[in-house]
N, C-alpha and C. Protein backbone atom coordinates (compact mmCIF):
# COMPACT_ATOMS: atom_id res chain seq x y z
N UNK A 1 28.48 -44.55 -46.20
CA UNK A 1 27.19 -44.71 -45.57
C UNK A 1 26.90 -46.20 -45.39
N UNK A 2 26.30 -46.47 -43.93
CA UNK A 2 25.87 -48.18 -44.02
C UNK A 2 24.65 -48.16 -44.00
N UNK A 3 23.77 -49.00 -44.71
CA UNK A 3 22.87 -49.60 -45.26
C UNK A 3 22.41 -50.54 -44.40
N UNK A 4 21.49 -50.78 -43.55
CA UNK A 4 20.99 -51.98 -43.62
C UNK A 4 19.27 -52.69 -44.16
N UNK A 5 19.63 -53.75 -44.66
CA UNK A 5 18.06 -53.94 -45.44
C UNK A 5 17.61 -54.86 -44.80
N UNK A 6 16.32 -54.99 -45.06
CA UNK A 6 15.82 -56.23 -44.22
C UNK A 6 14.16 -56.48 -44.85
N UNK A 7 13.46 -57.95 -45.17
CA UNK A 7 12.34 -58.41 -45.88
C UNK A 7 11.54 -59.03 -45.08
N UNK A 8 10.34 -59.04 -45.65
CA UNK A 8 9.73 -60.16 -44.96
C UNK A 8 9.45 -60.45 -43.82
N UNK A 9 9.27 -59.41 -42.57
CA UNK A 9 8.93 -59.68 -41.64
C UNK A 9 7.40 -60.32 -41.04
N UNK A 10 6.82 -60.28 -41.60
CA UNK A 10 5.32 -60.81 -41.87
C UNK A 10 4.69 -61.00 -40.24
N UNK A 11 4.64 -59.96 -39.90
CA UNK A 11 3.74 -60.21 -38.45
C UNK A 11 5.01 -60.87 -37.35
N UNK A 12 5.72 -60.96 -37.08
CA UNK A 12 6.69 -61.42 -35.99
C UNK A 12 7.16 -60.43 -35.30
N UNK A 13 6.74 -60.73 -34.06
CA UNK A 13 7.57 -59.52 -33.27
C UNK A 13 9.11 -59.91 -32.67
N UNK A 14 9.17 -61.77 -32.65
CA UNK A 14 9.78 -62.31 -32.65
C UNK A 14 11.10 -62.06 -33.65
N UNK A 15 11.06 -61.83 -34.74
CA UNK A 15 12.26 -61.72 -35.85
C UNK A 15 12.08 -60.12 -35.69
N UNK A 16 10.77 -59.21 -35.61
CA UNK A 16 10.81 -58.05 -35.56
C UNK A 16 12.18 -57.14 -34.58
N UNK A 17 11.80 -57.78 -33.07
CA UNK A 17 13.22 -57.42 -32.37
C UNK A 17 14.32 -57.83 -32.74
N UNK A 18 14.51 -59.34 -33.04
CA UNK A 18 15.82 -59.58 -33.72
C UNK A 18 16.70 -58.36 -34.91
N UNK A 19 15.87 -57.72 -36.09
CA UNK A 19 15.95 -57.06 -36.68
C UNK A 19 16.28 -55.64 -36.42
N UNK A 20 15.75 -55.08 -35.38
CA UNK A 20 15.94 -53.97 -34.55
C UNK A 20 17.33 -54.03 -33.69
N UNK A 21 17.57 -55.20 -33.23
CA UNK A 21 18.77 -54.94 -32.35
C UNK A 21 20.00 -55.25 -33.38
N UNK A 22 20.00 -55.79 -34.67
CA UNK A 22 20.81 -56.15 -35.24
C UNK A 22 20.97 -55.03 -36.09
N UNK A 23 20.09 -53.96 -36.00
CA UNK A 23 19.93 -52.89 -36.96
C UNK A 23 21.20 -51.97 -35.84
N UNK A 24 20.50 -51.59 -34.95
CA UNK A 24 21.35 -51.51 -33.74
C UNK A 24 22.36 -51.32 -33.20
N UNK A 25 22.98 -53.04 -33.51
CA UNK A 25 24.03 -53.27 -33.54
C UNK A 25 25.01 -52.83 -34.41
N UNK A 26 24.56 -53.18 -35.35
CA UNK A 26 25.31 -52.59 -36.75
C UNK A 26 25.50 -51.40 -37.00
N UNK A 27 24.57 -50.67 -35.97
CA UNK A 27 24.98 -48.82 -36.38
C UNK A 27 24.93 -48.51 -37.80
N UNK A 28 23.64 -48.94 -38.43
CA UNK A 28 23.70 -48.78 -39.66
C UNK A 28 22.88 -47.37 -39.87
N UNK A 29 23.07 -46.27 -40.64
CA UNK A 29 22.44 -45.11 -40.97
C UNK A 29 21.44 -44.67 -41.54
N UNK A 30 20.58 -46.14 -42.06
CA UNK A 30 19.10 -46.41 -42.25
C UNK A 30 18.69 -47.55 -42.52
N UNK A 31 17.71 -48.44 -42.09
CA UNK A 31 16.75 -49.23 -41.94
C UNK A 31 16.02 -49.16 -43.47
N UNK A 32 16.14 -50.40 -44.12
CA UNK A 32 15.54 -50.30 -45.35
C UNK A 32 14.54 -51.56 -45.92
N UNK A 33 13.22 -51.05 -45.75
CA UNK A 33 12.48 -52.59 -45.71
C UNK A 33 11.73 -52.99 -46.46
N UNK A 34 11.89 -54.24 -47.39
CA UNK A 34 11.52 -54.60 -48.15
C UNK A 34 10.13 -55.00 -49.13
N UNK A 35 9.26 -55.12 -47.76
CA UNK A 35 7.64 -54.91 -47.86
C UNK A 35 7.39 -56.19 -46.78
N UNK A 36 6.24 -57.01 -46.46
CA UNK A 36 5.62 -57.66 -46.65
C UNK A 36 5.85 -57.61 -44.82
N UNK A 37 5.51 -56.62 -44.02
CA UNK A 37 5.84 -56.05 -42.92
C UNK A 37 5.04 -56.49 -41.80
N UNK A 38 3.78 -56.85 -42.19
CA UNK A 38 2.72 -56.75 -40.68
C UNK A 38 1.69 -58.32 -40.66
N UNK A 39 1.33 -58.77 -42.31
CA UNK A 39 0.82 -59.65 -42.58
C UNK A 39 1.35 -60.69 -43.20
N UNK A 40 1.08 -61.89 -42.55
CA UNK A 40 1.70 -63.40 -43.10
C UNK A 40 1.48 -63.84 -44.02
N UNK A 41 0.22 -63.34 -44.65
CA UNK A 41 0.05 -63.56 -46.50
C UNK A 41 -0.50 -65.32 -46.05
N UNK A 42 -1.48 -65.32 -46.94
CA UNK A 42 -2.40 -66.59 -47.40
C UNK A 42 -1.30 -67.93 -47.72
N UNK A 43 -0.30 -67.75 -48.10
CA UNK A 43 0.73 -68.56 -48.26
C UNK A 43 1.50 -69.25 -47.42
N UNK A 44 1.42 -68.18 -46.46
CA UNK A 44 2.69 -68.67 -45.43
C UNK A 44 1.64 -69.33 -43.97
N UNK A 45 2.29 -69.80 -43.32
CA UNK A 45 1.89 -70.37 -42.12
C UNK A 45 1.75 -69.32 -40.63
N UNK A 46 1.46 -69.06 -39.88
CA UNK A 46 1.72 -67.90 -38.86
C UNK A 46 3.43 -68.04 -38.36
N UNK A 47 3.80 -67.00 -39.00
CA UNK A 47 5.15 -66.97 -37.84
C UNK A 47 5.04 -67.31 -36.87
N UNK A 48 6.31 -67.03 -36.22
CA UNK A 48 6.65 -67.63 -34.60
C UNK A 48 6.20 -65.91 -33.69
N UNK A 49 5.73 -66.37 -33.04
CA UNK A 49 5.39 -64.70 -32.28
C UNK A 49 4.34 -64.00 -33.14
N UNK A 50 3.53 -64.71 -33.84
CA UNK A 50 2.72 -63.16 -35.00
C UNK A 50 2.18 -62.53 -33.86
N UNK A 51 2.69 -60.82 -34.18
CA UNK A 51 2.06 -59.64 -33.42
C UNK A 51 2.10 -58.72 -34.13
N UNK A 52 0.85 -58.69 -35.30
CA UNK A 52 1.13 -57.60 -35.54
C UNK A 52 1.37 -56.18 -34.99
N UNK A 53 0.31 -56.09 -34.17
CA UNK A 53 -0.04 -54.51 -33.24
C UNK A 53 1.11 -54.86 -32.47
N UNK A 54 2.19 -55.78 -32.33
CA UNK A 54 3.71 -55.19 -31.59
C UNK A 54 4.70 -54.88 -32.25
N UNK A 55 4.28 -55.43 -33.50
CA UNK A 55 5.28 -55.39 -35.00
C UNK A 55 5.32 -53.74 -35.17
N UNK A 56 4.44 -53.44 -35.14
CA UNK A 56 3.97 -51.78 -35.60
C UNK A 56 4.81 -50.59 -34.38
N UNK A 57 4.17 -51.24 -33.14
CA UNK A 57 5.28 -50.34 -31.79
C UNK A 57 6.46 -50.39 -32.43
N UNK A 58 7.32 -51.24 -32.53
CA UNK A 58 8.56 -51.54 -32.88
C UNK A 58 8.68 -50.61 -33.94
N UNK A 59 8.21 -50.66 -34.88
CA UNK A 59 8.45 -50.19 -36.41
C UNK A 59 8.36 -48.63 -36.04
N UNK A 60 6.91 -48.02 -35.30
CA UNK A 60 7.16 -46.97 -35.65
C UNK A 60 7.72 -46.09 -34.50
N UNK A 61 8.57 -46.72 -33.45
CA UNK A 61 9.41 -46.77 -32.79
C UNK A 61 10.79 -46.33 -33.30
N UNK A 62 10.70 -46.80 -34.87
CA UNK A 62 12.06 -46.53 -35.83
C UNK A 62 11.70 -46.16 -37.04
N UNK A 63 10.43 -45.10 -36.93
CA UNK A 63 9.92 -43.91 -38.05
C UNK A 63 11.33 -43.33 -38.50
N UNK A 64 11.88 -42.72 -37.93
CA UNK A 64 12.78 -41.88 -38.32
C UNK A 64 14.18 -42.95 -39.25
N UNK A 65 14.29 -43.52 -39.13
CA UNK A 65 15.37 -44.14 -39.04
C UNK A 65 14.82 -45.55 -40.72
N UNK A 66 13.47 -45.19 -41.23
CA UNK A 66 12.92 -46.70 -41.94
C UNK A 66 12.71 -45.72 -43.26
N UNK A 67 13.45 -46.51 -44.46
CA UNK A 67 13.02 -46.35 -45.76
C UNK A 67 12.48 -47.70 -46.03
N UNK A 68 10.65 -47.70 -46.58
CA UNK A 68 10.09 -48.92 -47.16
C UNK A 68 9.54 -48.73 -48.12
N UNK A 69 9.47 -50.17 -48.81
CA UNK A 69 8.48 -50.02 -49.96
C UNK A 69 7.03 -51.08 -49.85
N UNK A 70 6.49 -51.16 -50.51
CA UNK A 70 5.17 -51.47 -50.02
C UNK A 70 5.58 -53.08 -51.09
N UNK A 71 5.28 -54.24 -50.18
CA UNK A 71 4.99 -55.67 -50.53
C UNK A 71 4.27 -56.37 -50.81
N UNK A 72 3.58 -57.37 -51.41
CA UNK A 72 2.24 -58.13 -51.87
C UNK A 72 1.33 -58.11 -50.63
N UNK A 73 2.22 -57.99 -49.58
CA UNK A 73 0.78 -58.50 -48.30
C UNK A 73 0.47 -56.82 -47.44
N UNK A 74 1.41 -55.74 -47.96
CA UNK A 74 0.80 -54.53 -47.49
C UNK A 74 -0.41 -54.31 -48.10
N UNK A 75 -1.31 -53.31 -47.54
CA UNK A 75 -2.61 -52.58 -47.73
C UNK A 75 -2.60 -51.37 -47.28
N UNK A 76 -3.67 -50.97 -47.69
CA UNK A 76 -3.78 -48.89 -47.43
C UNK A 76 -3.72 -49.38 -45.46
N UNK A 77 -4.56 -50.27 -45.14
CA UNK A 77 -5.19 -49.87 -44.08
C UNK A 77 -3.47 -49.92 -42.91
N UNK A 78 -2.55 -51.07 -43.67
CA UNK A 78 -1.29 -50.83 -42.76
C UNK A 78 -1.10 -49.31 -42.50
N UNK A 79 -0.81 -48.49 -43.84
CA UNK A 79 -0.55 -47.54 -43.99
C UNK A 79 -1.22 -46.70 -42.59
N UNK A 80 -2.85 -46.81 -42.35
CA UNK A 80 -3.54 -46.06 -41.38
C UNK A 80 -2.57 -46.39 -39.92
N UNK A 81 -1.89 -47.19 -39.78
CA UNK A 81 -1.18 -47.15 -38.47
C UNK A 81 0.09 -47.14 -38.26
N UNK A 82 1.11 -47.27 -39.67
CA UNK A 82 2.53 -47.17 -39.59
C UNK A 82 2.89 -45.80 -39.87
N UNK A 83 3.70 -44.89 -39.08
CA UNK A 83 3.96 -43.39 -39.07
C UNK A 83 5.24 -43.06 -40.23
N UNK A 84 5.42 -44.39 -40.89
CA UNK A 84 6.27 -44.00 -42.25
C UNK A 84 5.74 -44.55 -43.20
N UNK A 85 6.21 -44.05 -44.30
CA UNK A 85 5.32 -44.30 -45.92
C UNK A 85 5.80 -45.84 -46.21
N UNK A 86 4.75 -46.66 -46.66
CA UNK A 86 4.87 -48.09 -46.63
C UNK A 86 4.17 -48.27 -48.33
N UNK A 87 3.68 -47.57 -48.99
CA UNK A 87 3.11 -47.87 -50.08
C UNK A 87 4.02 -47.16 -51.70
N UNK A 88 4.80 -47.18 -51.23
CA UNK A 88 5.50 -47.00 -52.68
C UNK A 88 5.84 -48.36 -53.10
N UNK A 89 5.81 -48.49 -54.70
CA UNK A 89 5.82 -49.69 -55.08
C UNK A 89 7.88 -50.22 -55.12
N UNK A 90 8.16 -48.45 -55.23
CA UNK A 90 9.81 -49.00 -55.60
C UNK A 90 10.43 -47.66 -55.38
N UNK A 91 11.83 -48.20 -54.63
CA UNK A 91 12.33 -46.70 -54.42
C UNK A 91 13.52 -46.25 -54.71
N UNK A 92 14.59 -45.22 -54.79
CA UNK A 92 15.90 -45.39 -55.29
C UNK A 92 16.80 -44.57 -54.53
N UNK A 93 18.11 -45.39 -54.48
CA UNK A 93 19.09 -44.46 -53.64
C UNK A 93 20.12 -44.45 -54.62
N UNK A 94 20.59 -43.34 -54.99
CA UNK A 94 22.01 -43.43 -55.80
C UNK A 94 23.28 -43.29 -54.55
N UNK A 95 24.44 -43.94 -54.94
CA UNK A 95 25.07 -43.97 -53.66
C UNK A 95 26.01 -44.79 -54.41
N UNK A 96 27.62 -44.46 -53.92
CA UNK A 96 28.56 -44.72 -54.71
C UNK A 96 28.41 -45.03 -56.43
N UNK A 97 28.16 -44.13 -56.74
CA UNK A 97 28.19 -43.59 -58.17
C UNK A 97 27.00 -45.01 -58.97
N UNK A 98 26.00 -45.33 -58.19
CA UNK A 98 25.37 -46.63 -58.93
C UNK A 98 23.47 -46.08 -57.98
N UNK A 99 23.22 -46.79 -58.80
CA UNK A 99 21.29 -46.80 -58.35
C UNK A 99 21.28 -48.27 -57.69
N UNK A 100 20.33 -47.91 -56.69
CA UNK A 100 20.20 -49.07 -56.25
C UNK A 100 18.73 -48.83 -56.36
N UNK A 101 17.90 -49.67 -57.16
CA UNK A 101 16.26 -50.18 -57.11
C UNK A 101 15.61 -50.95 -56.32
N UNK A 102 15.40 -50.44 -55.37
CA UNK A 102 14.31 -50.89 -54.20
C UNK A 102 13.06 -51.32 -54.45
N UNK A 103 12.76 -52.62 -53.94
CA UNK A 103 11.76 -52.68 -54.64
C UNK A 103 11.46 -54.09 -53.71
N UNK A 104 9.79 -54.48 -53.93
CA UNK A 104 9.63 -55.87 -52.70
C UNK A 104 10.06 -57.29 -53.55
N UNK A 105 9.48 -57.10 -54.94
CA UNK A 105 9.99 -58.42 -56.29
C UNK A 105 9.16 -59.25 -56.35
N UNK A 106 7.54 -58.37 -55.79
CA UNK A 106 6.61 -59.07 -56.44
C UNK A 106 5.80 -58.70 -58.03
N UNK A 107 6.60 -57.31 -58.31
CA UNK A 107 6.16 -56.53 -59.57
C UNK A 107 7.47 -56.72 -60.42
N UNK A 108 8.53 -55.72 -60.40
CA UNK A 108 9.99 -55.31 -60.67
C UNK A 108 10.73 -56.69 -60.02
N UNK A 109 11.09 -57.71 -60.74
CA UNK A 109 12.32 -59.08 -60.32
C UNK A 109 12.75 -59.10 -61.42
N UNK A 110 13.38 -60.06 -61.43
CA UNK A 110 14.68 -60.65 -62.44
C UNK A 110 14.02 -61.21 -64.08
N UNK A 111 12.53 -61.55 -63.76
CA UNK A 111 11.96 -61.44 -64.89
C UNK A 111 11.16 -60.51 -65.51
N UNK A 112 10.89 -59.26 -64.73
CA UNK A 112 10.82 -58.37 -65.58
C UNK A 112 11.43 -56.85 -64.53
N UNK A 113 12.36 -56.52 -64.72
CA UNK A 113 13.28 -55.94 -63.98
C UNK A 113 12.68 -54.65 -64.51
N UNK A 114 13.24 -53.51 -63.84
CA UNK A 114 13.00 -52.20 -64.37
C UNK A 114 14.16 -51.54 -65.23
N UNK A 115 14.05 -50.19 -65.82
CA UNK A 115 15.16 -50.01 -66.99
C UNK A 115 16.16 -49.25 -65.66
N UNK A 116 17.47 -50.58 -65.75
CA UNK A 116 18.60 -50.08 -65.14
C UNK A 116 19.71 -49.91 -66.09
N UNK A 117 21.12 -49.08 -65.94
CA UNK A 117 22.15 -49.19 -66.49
C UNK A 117 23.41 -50.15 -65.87
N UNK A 118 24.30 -50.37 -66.82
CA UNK A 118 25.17 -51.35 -66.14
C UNK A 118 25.85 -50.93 -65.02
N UNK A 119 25.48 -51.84 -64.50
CA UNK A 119 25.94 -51.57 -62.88
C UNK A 119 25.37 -51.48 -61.71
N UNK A 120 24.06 -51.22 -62.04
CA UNK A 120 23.05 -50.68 -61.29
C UNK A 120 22.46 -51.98 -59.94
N UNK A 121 21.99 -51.83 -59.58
CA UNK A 121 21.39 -52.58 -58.44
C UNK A 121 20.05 -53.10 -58.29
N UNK A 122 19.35 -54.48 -58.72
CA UNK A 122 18.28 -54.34 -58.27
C UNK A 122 17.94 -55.45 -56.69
N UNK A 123 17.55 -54.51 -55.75
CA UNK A 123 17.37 -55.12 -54.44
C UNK A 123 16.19 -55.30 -54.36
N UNK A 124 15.65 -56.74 -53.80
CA UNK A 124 14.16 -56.83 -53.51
C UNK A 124 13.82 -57.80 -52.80
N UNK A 125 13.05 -57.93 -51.85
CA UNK A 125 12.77 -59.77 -51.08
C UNK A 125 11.73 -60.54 -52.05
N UNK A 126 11.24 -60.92 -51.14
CA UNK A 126 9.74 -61.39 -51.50
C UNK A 126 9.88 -62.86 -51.99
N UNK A 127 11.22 -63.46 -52.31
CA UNK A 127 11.18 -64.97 -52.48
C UNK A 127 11.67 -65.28 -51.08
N UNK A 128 12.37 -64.50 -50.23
CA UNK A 128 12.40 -65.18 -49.06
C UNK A 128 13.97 -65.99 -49.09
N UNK A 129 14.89 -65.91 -50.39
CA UNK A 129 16.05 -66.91 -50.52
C UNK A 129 16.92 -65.33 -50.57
N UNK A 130 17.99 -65.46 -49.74
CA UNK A 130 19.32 -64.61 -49.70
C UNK A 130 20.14 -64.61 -50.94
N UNK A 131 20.17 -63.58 -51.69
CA UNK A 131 21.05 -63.96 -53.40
C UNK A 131 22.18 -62.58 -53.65
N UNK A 132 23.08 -62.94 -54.10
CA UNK A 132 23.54 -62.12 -54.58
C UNK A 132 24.18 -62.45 -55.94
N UNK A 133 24.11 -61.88 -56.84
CA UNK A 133 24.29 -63.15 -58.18
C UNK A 133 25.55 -61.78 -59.18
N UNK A 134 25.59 -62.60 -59.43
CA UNK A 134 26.67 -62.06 -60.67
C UNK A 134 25.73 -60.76 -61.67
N UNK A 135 26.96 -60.30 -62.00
CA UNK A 135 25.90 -59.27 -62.77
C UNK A 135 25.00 -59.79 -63.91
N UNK A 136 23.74 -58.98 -64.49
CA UNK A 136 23.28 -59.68 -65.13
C UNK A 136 23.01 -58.82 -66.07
N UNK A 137 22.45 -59.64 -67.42
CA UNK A 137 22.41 -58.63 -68.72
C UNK A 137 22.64 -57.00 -67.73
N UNK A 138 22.52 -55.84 -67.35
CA UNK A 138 22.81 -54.69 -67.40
C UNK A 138 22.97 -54.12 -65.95
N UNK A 139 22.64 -55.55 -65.24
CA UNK A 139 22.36 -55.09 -63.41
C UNK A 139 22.58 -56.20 -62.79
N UNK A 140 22.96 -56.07 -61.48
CA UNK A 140 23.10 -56.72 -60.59
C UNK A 140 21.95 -57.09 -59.05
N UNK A 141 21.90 -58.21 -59.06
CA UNK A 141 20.20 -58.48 -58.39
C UNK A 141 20.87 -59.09 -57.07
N UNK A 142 20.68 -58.55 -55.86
CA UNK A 142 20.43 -58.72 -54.32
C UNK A 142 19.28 -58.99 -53.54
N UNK A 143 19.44 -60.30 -52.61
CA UNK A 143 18.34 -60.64 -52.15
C UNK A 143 18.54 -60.79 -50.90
N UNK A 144 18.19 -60.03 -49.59
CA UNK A 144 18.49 -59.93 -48.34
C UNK A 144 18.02 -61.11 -47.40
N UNK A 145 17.02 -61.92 -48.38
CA UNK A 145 16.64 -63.02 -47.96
C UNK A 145 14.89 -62.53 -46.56
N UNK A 146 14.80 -63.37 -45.60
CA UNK A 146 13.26 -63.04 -45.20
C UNK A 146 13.94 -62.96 -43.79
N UNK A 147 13.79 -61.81 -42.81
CA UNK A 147 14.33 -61.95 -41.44
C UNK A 147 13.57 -63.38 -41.04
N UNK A 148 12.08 -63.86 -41.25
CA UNK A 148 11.15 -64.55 -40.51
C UNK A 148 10.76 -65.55 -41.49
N UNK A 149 10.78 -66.01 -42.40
CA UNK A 149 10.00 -67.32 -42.92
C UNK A 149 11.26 -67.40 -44.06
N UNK A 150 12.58 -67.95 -43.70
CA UNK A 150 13.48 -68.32 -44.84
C UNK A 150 12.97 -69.63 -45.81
N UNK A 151 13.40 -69.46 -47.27
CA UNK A 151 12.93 -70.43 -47.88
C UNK A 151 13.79 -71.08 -48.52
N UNK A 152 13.97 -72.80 -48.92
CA UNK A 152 15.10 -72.99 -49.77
C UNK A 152 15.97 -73.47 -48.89
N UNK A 153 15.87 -73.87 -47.47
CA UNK A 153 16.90 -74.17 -46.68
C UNK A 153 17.93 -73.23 -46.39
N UNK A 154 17.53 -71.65 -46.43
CA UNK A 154 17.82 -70.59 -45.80
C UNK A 154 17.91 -69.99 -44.30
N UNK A 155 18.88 -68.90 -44.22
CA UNK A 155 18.46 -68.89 -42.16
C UNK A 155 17.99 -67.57 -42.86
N UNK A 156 17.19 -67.13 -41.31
CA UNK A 156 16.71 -65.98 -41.09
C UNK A 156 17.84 -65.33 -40.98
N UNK A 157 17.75 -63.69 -41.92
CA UNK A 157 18.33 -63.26 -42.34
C UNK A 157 18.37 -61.68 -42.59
N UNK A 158 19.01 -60.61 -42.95
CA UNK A 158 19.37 -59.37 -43.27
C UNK A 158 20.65 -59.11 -44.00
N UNK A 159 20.48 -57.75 -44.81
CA UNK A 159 21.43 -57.25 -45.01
C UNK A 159 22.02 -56.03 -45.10
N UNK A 160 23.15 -56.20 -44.67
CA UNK A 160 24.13 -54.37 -44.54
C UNK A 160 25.03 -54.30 -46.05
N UNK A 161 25.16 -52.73 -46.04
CA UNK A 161 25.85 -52.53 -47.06
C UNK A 161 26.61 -51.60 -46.54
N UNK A 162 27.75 -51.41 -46.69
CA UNK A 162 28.69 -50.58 -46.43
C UNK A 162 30.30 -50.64 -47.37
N UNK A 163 30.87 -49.63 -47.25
CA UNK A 163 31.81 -49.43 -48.46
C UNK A 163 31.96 -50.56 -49.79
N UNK A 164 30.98 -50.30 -50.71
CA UNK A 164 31.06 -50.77 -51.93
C UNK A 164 30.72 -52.29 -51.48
N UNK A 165 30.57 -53.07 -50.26
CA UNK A 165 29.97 -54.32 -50.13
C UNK A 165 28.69 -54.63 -49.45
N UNK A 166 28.00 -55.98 -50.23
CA UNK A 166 26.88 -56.36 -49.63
C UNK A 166 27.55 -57.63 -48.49
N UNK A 167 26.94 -57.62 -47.57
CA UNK A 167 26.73 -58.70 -46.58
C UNK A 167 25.72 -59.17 -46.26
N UNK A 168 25.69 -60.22 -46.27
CA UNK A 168 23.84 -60.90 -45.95
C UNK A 168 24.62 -61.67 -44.81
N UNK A 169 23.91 -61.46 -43.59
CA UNK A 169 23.93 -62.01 -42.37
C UNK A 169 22.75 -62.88 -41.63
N UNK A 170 22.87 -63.34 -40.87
CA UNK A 170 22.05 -64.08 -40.34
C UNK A 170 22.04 -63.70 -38.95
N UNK A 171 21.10 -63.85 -37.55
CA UNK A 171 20.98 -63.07 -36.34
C UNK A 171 22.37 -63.40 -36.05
N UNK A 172 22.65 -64.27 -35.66
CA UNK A 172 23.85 -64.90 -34.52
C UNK A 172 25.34 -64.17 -35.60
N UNK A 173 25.02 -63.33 -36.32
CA UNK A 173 25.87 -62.35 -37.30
C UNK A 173 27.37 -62.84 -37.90
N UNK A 174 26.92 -64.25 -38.04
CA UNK A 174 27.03 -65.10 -39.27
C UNK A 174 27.29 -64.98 -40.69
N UNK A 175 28.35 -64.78 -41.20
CA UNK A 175 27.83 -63.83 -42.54
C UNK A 175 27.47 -65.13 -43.48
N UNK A 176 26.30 -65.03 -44.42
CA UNK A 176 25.84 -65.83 -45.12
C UNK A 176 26.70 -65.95 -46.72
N UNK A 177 26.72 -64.78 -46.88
CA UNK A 177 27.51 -64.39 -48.45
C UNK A 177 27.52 -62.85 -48.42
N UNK A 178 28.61 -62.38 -48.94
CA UNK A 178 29.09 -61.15 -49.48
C UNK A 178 29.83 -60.85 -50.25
N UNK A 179 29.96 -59.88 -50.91
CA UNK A 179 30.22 -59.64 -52.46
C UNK A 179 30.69 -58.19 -52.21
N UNK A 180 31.65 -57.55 -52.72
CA UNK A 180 31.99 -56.17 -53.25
C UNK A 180 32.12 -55.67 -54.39
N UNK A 181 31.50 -54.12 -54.39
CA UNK A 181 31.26 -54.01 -56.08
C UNK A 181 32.11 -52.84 -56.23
C-alpha cells in the first residue's frame, strides 16, 4: 500500500494544489493529513496564496481519498465545512506488521509520545522540519515536514510511504531523505 502524508498546509491554495497533484502523481492509495489545514495560526505570517474557501474546494474535492487528524490551528467550525473528519486528535494504521501513530505533534511528540511498542511509528507535523530519526527509546519518529511554511532552512515538502520505506520529497520530487524499515 502507498501512503502519502502531508502537514501544514495553513490556508494555501498555492502549496494546496501542489499537494494534490503530487498526491496524484504518486498514485498514492490515501492522502494523510497532518492537521493545521485551513488556518495560518497567530504565529505564522500569511502564506503565499492564503485561500482558505479554495483550500476547502480542493480538500473536499479529495473527501474520499483524505485520512486527517485535527492540528493546533483546526476548530469545530473547520469541521462545519470540510466533508471529512478533521477533529480527531490521533489516528492509527497498522500496516506491515507495525502501528503507525498519527498524530499533528502539538499534544503526542517526542516529548511526550504516546504508549508505542518497539518498532512502532510515531508520525506528526506541526514543527514544520522534515525528520526521520533513528529509532528511539521504543519508536521511531517521522516528520513529513510543512507542504507551505518550511522551517529550519527546509523546502516545502511531503511524504510517501511505500514498501517498508519513508520518502520525504519536496514538489520538484526531489527526494529530501528516506529511510527503510
Amino acid at each position: 500500500m502507498k501512503l502519502m502524508f502531508a502537514s501544514d498546509i495553513h490556508g494555501s491554495i498555492f502549496y494546496a494544489e501542489k499537494m494534490a497533484k503530487a498526491y496524484k502523481d504518486e498514485k498514492a492509495e490515501k492522502l494523510i493529513l497532518l492537521g493545521d489545514l485551513l488556518y495560518h495560526g497567530p504565529r505564522n505570517d500569511l502564506p503565499k496564496d492564503y485561500n482558505p474557501k479554495a483550500v476547502i474546494t480542493l480538500l473536499n474535492s479529495l473527501k474520499t481519498e483524505i485520512l486527517a487528524v485535527r492540528g493546533n490551528c483546526e476548530a469545530e467550525v473547520d469541521q462545519m465545512v470540510l466533508e471529512f473528519p478533521v477533529l480527531a486528535d490521533y489516528s492509527t494504521i497498522f500496516l506491515d506488521n507495525k502501528m503507525f501513530f498519527i498524530t499533528h505533534g502539538h499534544t503526542y511528540n517526542t516529548s511526550n509520545p504516546p504508549n508505542l511498542k518497539n518498532g512502532d511509528f510515531l508520525i506528526h507535523g506541526h514543527t514544520h522540519i522534515p525528520t526521520i530519526e533513528p529509532q528511539q527509546e521504543d519508536y521511531i519518529y517521522i516528520n513529513p515536514g510543512s507542504t507551505t511554511l518550511p522551517k529550519n532552512g527546509s523546502k516545502n515538502s511531503y511524504m510517501v510511504y511505500e514498501n517498508k520505506k519513508f520518502t520525504i520529497k519536496d514538489f520538484d520530487g526531489n527526494i529530501i531523505m528516506e529511510r527503510e524499515f
